[in-house]
Protein backbone atom coordinates (compact mmCIF):
# COMPACT_ATOMS: atom_id res chain seq x y z
CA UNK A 1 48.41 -51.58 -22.27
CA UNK A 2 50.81 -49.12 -20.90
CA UNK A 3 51.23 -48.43 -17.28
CA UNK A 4 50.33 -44.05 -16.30
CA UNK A 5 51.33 -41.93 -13.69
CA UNK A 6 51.67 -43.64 -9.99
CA UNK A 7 51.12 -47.18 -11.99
CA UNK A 8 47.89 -46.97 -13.09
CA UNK A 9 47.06 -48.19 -16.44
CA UNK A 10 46.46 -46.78 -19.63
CA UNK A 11 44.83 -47.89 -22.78
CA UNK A 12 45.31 -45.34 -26.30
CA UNK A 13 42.23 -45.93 -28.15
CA UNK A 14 42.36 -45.49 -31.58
CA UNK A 15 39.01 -46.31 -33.89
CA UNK A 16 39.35 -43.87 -36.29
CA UNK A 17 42.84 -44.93 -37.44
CA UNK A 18 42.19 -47.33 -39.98
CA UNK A 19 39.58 -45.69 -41.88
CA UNK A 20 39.95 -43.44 -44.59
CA UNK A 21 39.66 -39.92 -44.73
CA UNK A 22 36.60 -40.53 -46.99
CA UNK A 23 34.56 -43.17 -45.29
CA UNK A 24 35.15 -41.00 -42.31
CA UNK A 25 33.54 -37.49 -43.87
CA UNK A 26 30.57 -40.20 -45.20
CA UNK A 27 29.91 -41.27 -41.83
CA UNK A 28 30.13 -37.53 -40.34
CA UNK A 29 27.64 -36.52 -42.66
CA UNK A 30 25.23 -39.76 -41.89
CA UNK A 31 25.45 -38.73 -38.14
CA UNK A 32 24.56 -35.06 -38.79
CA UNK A 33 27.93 -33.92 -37.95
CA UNK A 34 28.77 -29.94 -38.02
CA UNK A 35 31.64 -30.64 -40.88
CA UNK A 36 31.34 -26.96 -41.36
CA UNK A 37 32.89 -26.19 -37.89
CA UNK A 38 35.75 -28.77 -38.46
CA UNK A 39 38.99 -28.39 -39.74
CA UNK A 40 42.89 -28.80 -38.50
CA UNK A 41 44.49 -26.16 -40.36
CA UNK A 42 48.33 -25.89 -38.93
CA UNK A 43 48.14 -22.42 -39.20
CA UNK A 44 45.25 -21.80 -37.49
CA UNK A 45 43.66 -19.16 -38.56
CA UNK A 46 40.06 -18.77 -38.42
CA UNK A 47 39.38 -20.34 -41.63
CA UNK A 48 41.07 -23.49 -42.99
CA UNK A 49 44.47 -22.08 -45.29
CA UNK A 50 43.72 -24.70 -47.78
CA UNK A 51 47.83 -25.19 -48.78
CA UNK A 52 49.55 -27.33 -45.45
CA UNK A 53 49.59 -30.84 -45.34
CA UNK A 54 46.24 -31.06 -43.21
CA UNK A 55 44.32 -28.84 -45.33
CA UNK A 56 45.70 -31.26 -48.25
CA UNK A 57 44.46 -34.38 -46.62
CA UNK A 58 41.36 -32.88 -45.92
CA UNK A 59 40.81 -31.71 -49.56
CA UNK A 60 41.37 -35.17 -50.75
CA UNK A 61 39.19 -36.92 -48.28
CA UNK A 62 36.30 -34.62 -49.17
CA UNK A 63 36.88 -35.14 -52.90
CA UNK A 64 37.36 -39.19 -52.41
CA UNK A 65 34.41 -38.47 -50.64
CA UNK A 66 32.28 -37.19 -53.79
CA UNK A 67 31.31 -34.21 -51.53
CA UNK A 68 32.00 -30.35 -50.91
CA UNK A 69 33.82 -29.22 -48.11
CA UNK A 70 31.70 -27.00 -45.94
CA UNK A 71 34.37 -25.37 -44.75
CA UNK A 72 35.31 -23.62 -47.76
């Protein structure tokens, strides 16, 4: 635990960081989850670019996944 502004203490929570791209996109859609509204494009455009490194990941989570990106 690290210690925050004026001493107080801070905790980083992390759950999501060792799960895989895929089990996470499975899980979003068993929850329902508006996949279609997500994406972390660097460019940030108002769609997803598809080509930088994030788009990448995504592509190959969704495809690990056995599923279609809704985004696309």
């Amino acid at each position: 635990m690290g210690v925050g502004v004026g001493g107080a203490a801070i905790e980083v929570l992390h759950p999501l960081l060792e799960l895989t791209h895929a089990y996470i996109i499975r899980r979003g859609i068993e929850l329902d989850a508006p996949l279609h509204l997500t994406w972390s494009c660097y460019r940030g455009n108002d769609v997803p670019c598809g080509d930088c490194d994030s788009c990448v990941l995504r592509a190959k989570g969704f495809a690990e996944a056995n599923v279609t990106d809704p985004a696309l």
